[in-house]
Protein backbone atom coordinates (compact mmCIF):
# COMPACT_ATOMS: atom_id res chain seq x y z
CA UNK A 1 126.42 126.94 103.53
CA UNK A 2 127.36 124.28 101.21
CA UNK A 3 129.77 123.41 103.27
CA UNK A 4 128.08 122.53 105.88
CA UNK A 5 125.42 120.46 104.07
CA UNK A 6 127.75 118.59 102.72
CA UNK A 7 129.18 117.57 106.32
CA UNK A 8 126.18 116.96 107.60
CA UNK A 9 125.21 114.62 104.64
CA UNK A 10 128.74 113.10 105.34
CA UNK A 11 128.15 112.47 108.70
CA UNK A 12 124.64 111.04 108.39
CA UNK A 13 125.75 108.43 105.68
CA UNK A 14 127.73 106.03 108.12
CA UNK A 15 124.93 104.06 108.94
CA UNK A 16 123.91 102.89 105.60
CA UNK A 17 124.03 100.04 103.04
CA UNK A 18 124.32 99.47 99.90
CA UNK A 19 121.72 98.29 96.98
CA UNK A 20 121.84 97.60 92.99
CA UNK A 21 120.04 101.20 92.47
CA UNK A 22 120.93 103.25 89.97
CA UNK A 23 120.26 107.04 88.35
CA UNK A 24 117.74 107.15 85.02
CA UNK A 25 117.27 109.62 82.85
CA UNK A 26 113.51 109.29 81.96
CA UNK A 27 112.28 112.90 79.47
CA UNK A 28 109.10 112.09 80.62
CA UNK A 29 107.74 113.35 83.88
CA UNK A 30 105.09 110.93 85.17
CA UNK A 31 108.66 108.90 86.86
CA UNK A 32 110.97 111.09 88.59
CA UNK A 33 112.67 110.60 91.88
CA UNK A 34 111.08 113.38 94.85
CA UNK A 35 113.98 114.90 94.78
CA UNK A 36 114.13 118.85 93.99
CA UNK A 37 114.31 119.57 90.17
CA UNK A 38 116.09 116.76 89.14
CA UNK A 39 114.83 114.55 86.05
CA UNK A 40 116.68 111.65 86.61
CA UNK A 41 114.53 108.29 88.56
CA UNK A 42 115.62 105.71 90.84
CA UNK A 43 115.76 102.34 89.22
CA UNK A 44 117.43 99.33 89.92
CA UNK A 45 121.09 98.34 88.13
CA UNK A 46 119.40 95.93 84.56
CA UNK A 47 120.62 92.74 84.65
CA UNK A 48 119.42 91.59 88.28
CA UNK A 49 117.88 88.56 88.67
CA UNK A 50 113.80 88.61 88.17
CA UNK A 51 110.88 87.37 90.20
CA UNK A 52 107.42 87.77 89.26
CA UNK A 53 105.18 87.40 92.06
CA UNK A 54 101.59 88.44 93.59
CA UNK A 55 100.98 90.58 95.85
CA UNK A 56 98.00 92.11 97.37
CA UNK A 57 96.27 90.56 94.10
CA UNK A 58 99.04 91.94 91.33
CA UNK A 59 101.50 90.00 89.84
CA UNK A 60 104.70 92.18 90.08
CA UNK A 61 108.43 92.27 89.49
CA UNK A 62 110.93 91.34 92.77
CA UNK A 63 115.03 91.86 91.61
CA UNK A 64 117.43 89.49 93.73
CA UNK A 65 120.11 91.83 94.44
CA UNK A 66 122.93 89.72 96.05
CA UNK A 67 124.79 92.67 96.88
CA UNK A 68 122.53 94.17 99.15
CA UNK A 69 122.67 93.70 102.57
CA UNK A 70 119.02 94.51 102.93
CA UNK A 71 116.10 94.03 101.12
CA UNK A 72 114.76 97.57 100.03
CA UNK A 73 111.32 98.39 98.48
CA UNK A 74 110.12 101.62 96.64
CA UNK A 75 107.10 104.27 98.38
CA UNK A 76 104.50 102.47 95.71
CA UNK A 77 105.22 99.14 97.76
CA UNK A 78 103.80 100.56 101.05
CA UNK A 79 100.04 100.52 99.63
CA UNK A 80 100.72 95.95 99.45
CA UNK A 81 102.07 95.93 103.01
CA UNK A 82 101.89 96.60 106.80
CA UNK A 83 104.59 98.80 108.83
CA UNK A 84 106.47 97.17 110.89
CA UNK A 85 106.96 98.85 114.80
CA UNK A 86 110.40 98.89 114.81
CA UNK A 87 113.16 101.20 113.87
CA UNK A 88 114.80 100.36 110.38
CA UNK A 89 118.57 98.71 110.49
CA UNK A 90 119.86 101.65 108.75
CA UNK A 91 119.01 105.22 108.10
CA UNK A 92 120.20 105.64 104.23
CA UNK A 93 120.63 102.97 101.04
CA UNK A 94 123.62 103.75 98.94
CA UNK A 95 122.79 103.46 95.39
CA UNK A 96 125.42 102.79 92.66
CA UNK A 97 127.59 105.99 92.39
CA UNK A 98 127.17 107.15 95.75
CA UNK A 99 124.40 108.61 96.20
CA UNK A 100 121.80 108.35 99.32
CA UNK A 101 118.36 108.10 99.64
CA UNK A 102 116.22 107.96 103.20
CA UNK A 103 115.34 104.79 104.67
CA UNK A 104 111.65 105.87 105.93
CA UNK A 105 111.11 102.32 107.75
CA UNK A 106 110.44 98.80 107.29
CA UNK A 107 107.41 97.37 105.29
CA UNK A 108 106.19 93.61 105.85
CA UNK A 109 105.10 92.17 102.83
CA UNK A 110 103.00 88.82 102.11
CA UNK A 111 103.51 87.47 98.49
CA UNK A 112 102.83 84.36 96.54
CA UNK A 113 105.10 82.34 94.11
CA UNK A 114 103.53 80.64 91.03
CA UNK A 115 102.76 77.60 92.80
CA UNK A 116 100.65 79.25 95.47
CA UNK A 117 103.23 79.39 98.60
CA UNK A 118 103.04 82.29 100.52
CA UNK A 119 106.24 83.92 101.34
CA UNK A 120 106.55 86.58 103.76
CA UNK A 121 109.36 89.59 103.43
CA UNK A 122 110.89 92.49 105.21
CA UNK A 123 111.90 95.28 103.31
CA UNK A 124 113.05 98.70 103.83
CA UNK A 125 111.34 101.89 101.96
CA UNK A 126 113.10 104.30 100.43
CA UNK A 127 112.69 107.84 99.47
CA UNK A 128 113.47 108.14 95.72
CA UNK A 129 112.84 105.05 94.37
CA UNK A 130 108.89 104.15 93.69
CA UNK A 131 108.64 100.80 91.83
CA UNK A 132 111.55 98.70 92.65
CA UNK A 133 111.88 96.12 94.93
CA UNK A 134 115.36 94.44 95.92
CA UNK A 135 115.08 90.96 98.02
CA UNK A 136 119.02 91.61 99.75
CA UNK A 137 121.06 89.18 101.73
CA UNK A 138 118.83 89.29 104.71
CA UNK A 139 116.38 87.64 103.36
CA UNK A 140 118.77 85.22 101.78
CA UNK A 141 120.45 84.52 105.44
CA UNK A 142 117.38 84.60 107.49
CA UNK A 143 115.93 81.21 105.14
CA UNK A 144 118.86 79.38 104.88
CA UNK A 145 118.05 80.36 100.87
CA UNK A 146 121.01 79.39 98.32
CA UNK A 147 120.44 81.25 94.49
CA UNK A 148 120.71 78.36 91.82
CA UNK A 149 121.13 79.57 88.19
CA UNK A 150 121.06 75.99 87.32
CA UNK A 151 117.53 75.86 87.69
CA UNK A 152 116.93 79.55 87.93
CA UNK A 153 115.51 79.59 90.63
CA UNK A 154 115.70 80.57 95.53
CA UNK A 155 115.39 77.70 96.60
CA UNK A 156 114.52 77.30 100.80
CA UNK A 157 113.24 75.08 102.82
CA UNK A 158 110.93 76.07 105.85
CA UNK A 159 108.52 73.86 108.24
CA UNK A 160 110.34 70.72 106.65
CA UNK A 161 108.92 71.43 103.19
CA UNK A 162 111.01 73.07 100.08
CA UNK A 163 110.16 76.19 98.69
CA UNK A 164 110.93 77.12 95.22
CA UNK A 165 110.85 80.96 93.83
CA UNK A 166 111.91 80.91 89.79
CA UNK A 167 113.13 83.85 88.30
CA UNK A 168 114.91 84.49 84.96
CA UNK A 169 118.19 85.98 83.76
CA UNK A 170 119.62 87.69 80.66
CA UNK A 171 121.44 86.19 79.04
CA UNK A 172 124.69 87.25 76.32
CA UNK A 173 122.72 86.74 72.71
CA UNK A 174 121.16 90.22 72.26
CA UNK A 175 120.32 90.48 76.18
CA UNK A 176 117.96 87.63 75.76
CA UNK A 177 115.84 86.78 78.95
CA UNK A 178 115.77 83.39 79.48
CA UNK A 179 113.82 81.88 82.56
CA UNK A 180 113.51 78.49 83.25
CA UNK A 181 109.94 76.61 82.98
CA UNK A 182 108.18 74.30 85.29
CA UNK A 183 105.43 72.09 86.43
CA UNK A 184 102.75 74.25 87.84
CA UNK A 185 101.28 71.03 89.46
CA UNK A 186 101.47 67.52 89.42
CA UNK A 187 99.50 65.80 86.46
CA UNK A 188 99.17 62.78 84.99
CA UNK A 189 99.20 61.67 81.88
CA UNK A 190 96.83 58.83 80.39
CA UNK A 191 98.71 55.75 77.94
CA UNK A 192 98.98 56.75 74.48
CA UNK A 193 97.38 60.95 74.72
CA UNK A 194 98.49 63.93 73.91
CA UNK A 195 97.67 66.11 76.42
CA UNK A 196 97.88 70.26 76.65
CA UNK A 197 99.67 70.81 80.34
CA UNK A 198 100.28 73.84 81.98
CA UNK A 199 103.51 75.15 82.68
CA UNK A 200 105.02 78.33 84.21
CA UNK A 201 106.96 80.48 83.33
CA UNK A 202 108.62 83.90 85.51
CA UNK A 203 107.26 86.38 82.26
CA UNK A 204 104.65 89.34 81.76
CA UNK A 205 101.08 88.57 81.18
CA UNK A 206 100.95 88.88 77.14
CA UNK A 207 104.32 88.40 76.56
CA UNK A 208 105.25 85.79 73.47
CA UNK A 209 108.25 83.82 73.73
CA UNK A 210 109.08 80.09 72.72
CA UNK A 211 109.17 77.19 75.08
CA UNK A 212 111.98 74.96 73.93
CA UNK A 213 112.21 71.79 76.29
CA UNK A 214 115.35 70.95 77.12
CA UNK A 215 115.21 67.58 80.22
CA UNK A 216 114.40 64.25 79.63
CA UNK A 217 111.07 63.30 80.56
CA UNK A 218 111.20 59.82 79.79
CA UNK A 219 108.36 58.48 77.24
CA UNK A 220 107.01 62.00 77.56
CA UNK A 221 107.88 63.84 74.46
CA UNK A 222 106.78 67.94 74.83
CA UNK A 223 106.83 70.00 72.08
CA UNK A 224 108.67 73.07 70.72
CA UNK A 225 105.78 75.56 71.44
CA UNK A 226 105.05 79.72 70.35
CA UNK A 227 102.41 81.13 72.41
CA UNK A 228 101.87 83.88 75.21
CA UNK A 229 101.76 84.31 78.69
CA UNK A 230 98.68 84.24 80.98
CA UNK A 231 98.72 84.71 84.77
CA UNK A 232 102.90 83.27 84.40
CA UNK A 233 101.58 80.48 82.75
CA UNK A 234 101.64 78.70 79.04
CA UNK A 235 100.27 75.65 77.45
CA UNK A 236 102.32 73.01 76.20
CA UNK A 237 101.28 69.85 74.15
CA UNK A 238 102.66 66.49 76.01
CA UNK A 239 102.78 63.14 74.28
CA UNK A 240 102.94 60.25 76.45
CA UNK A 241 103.92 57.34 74.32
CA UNK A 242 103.63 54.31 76.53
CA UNK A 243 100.16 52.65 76.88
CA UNK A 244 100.52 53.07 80.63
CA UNK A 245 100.05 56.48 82.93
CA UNK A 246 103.10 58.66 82.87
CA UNK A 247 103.48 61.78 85.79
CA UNK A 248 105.07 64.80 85.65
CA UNK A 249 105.73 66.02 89.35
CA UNK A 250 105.21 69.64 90.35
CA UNK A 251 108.37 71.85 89.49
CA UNK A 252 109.95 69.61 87.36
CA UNK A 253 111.96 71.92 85.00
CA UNK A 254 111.08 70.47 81.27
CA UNK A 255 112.60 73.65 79.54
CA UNK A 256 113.36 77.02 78.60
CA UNK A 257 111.32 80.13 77.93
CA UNK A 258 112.92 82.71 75.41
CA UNK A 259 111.15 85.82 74.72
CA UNK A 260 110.66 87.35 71.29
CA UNK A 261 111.65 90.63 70.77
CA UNK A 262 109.00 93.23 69.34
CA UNK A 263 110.63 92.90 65.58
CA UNK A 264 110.40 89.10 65.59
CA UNK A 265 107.10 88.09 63.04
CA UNK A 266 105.56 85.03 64.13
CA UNK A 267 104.32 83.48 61.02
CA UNK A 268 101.26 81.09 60.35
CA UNK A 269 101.85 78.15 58.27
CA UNK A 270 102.56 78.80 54.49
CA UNK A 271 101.65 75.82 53.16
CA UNK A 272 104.91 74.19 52.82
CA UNK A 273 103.57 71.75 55.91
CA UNK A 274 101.71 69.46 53.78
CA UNK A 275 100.03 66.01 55.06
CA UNK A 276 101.95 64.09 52.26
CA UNK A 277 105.10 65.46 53.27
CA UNK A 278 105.02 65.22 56.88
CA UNK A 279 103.47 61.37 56.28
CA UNK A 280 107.10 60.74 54.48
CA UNK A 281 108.96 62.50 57.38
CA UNK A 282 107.26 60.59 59.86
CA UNK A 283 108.35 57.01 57.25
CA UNK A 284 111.79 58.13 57.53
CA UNK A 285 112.05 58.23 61.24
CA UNK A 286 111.47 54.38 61.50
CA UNK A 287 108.90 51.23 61.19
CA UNK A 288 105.19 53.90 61.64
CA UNK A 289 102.87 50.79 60.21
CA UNK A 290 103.10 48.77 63.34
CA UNK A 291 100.15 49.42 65.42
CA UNK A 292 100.03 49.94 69.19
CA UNK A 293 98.99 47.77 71.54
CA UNK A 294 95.13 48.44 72.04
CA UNK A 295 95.65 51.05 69.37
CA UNK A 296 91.47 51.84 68.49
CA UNK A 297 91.70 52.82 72.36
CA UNK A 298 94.17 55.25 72.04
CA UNK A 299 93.02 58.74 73.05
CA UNK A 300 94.46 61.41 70.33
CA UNK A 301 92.53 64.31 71.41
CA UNK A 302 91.18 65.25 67.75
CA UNK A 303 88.21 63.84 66.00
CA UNK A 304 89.71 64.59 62.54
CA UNK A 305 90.51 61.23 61.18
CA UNK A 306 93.56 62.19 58.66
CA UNK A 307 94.74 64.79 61.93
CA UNK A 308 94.14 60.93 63.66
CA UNK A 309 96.25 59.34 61.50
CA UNK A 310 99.44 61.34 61.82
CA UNK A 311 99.51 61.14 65.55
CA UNK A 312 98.85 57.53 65.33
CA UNK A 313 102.17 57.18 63.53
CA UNK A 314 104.13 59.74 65.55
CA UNK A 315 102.60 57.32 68.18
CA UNK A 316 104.09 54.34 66.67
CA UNK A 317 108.02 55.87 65.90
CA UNK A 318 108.27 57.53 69.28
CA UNK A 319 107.60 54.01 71.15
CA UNK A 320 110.73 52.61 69.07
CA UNK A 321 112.90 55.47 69.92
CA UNK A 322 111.78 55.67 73.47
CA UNK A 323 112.15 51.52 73.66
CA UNK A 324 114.96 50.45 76.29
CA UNK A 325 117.64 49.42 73.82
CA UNK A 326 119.91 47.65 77.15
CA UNK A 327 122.39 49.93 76.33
């Protein structure tokens, strides 16, 4: 008898391909795979690649698995989509180690980056898994998409416009997650403001990380920031130097989002961050008694006048080091 189940399983696996899904061990028993006794769940392989898009209203995670020929989807995805009336391209998915789950047909999904675009997916559900979804290389093919982990991000272009999904990586240090962050939209920036801007970032609602900009925007200067995630986005302060308007286009990558772990402290300011001192720091940098040109116009964004005064003279050393030099 075992035998012959395992011929039959043999015989029934040829038409099948293979996904970055992998065997749990989970103690608890609210996530199992539907199969028999077993207390082990269907998960994809860590490490993959991570989207965080909405769907049907949620905002919820979407690995790039590379190695899969097709995109698969767990039975908790079927609720966010529409069958499809045709048969599936293959009857099994071959998880990492061999193992087979049931292809029970193909889902069509509608889902929606951060900046709003609407992109439409095939996937196959499978038996076993619940949660996971896997965007294979169909999906990959069929749009002409290319994976950059440059910019961290698909990149596609369809109806003669470009289409951008961002997703983030781990990285080596401690299996940090680093994703890249972007221009939700383009804004502009008035002369001589500090403005908060939104950015996004491919992270959990809640989640606290530090934005750490990395590109050159110019006479923009954004700064170092510690906050938390709402709805994939974060505020970021953004000085624009010049007395004329500055832009930031949509998707512009200014930086990089690292998450901190659970047993990082954030701690307020001690103290040590004293007016006087930062008034000599801000000396040091270079000539801060110059004014700017129409300088009682300048918009600062606080009505504090000594809170005034220091951006008024981080004002006046940024133009210097942002100043074309001719070299």
């Amino acid at each position: 008898m075992e035998h012959e189940e395992v011929d039959v399983r043999a015989g029934r696996g040829c038409n099948q391909a293979r996904v970055s899904l992998v065997q749990h061990r989970d103690s608890s028993t609210t996530r199992r795979a539907t199969r028999g006794d077993d207390v082990e769940y269907i998960g994809a392989d860590d490490g993959l690649p991570t989207a965080i898009m909405e769907v049907a209203g949620t905002r919820r995670h979407v690995k790039l698995d590379s190695g899969a020929r097709y995109t698969v989807a767990g039975t908790d995805w079927m609720q966010y989509g529409d069958r499809v009336a045709r048969a599936a391209p293959v009857d099994y998915a071959e998880g990492i180690g061999g193992f087979l789950l049931d292809v029970v047909g193909v889902w069509e999904f509608s889902m929606r980056n951060i900046f709003g675009e609407v992109i439409r997916v095939e996937a196959c559900i499978v038996s076993g898994c619940t949660d996971e979804f896997l965007l294979g290389v169909d999906f990959m093919r069929g749009h002409g998409a290319m994976m950059d982990f440059e910019r961290n991000e698909v990149r596609y272009t369809t109806a003669g416009r470009a289409v951008g999904i961002p997703f983030r990586t781990h990285g080596d240090t401690e299996n940090a997650r680093v994703a890249a962050v972007r221009m939700v939209r383009r804004t502009e920036l008035a002369g001589c403001t500090v403005t908060p801007i939104e950015v996004s970032v491919a992270a959990d609602d809640g989640e606290v990380g530090i934005f750490l900009p990395t590109e050159n925007t110019g006479a923009v200067m954004l700064a170092a920031t510690v906050t938390n995630v709402k709805n994939g986005r974060v505020l970021v302060p953004a000085v624009n130097a010049k007395d004329d308007n500055a832009r930031l286009p949509a998707r512009r990558k200014l930086g990089q989002w690292i998450p901190l772990s659970s047993d990082v402290e954030v701690l307020r300011v001690s103290g040590e961050l004293q007016r006087r001192r930062i008034n000599e720091w801000l000396d040091g940098l270079g000539n801060s008694q110059e004014p700017l040109e129409d300088e009682e116009n300048v918009n600062i964004g606080v009505e504090d006048e000594g809170s005034r005064q220091l951006i008024t003279k981080l004002l006046r050393v940024y133009r210097q080091r942002t100043a074309d030099k001719g070299d």
